[in-house]
N, C-alpha and C. Protein backbone atom coordinates (compact mmCIF):
# COMPACT_ATOMS: atom_id res chain seq x y z
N UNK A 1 106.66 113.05 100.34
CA UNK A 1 105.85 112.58 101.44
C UNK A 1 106.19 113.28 102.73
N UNK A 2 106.82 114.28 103.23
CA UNK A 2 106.98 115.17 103.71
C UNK A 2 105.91 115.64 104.25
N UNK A 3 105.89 116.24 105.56
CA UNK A 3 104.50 116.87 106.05
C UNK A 3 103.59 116.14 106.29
N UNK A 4 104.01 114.57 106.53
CA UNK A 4 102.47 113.62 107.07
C UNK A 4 103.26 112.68 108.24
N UNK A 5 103.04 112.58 109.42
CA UNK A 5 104.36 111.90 110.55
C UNK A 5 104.03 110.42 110.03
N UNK A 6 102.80 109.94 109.34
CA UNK A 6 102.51 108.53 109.40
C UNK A 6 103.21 108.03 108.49
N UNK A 7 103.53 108.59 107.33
CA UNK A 7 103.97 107.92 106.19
C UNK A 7 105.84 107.60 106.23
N UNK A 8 105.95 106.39 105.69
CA UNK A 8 107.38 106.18 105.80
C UNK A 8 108.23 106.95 105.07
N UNK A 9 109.46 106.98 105.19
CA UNK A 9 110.37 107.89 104.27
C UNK A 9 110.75 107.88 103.22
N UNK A 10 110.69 106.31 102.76
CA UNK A 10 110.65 105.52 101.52
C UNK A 10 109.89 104.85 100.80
N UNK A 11 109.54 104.81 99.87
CA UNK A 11 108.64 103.47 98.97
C UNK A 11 108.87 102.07 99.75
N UNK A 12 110.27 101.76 99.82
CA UNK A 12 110.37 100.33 100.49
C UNK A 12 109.60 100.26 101.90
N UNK A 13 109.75 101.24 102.71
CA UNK A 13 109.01 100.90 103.68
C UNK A 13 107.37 100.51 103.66
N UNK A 14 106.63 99.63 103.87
CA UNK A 14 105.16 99.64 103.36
C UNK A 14 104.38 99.51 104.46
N UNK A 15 104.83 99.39 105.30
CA UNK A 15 104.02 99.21 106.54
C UNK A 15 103.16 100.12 106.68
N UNK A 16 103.44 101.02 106.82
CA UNK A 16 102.44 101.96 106.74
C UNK A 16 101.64 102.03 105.89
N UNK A 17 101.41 101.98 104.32
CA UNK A 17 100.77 101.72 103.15
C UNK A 17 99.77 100.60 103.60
N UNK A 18 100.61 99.47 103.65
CA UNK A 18 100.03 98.25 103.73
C UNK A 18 98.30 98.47 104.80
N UNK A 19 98.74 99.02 106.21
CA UNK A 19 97.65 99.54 106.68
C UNK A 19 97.06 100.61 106.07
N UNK A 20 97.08 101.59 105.61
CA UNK A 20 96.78 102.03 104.78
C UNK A 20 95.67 101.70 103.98
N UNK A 21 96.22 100.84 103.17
CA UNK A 21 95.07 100.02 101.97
C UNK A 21 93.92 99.40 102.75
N UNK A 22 94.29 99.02 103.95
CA UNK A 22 93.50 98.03 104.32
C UNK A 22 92.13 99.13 104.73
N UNK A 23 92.50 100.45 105.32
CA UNK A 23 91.54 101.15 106.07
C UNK A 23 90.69 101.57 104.94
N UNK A 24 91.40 102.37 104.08
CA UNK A 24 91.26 102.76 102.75
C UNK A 24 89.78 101.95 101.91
N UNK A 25 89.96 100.39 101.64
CA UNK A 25 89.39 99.57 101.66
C UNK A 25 88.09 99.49 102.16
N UNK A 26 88.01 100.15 103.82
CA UNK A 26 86.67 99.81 104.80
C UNK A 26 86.50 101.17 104.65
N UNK A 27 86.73 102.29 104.07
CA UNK A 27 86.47 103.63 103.87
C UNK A 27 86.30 103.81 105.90
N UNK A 28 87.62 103.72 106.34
CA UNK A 28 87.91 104.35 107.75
C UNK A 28 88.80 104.82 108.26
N UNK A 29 89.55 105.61 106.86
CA UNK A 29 90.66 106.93 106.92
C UNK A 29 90.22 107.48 107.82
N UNK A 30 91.24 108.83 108.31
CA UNK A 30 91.26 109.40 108.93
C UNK A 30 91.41 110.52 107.44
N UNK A 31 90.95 112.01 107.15
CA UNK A 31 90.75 112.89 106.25
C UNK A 31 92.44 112.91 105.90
N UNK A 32 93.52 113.21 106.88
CA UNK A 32 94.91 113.57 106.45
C UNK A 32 95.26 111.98 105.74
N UNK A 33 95.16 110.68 105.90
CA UNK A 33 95.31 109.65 105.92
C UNK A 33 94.79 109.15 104.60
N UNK A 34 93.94 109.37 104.09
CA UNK A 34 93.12 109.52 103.18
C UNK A 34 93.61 109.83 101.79
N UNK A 35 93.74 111.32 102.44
CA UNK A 35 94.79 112.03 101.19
C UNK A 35 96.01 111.81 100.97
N UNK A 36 96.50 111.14 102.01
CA UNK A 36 98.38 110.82 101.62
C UNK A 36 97.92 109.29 100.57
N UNK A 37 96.93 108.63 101.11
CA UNK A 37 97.03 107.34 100.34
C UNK A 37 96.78 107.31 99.00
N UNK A 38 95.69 108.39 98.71
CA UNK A 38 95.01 108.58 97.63
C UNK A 38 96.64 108.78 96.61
N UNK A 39 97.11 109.50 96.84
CA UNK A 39 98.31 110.11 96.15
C UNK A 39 99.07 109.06 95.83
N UNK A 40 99.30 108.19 96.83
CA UNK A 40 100.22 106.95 96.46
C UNK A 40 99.57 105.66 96.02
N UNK A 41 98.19 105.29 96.33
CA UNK A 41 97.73 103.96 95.63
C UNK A 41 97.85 104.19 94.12
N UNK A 42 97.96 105.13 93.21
CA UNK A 42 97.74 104.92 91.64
C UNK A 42 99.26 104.37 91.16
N UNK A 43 99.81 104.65 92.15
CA UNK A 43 101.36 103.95 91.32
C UNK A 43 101.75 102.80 92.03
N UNK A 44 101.13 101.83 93.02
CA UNK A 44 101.57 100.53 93.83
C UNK A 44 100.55 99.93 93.32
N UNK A 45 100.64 98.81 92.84
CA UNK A 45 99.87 97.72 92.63
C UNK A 45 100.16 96.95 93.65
N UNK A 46 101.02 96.80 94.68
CA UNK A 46 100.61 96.18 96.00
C UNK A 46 99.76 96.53 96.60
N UNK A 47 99.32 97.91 97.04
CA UNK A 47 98.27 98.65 97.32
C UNK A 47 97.13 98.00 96.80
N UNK A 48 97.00 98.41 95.11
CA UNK A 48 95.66 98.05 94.88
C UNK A 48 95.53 96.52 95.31
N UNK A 49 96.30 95.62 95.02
CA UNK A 49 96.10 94.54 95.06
C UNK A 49 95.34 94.26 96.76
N UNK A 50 95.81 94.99 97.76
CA UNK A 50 95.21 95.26 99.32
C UNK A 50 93.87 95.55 99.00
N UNK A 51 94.21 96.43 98.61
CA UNK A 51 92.48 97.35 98.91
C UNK A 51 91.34 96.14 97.69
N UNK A 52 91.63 95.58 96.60
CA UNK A 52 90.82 94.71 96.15
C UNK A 52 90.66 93.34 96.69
N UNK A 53 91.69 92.96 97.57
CA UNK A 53 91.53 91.81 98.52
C UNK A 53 90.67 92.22 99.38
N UNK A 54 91.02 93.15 100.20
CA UNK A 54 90.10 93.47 101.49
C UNK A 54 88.36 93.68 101.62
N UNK A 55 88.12 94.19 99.90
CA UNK A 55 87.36 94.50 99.65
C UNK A 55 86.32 93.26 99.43
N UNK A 56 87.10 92.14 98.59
CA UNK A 56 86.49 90.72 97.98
C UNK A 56 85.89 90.17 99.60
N UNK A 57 87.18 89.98 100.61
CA UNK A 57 87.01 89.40 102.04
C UNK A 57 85.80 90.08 102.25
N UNK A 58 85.71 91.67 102.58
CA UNK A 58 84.05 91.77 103.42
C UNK A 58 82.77 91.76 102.49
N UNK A 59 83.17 91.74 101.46
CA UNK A 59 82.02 91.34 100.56
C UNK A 59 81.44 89.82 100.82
N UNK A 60 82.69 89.13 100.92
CA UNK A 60 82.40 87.63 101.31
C UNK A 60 81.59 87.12 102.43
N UNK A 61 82.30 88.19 103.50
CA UNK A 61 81.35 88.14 105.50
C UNK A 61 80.49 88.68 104.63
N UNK A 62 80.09 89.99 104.30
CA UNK A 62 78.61 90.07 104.48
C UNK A 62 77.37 89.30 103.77
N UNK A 63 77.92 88.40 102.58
CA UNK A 63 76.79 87.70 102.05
C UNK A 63 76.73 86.22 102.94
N UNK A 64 77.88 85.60 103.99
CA UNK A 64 78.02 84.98 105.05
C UNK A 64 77.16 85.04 106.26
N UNK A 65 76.74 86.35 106.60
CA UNK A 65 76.06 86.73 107.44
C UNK A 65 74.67 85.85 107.70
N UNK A 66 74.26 86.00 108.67
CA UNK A 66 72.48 85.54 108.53
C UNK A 66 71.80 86.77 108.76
N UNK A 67 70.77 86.58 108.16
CA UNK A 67 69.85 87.52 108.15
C UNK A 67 69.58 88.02 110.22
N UNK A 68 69.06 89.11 109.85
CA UNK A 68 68.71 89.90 110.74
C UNK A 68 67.44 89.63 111.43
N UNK A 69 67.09 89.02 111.78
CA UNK A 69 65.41 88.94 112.52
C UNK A 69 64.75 90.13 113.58
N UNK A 70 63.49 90.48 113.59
CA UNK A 70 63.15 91.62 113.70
C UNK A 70 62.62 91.33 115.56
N UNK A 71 63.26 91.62 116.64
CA UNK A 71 62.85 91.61 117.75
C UNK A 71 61.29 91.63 117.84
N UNK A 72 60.97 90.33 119.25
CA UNK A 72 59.58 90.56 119.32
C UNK A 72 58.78 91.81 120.27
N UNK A 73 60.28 92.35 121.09
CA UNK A 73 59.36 92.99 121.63
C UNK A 73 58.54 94.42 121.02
């Protein structure tokens, strides 16, 4: 993990991951950000477990939502 300033130095550290998953999730990487995560979500199932939570949550707001009504002017 070398060559990315965001990522921690260790597996234990997750903080960074942890955000990570979450952006990952709303597809609002940044391209370098992206690719460091990609590399590391296939072996953390904390990860996935983020990114399939985060995912269930805005699935949830958006069927929550009310419809959109179409301005009169």
């Amino acid at each position: 993990m070398t060559g990315h300033p965001r990522l921690p130095p260790r597996h234990s550290d997750h903080q960074v991951f942890d955000e990570l998953a979450v952006g990952w999730a709303l597809h609002a990487l940044e391209p370098e950000d992206e690719a460091a995560f990609a590399v590391h979500l296939p072996g953390c199932a904390r990860c996935a477990r983020t990114v399939t939570e985060t995912r269930e949550v805005m699935a949830g707001m958006a069927t929550d939502l009310p419809g959109a009504e179409p301005s009169e002017d």
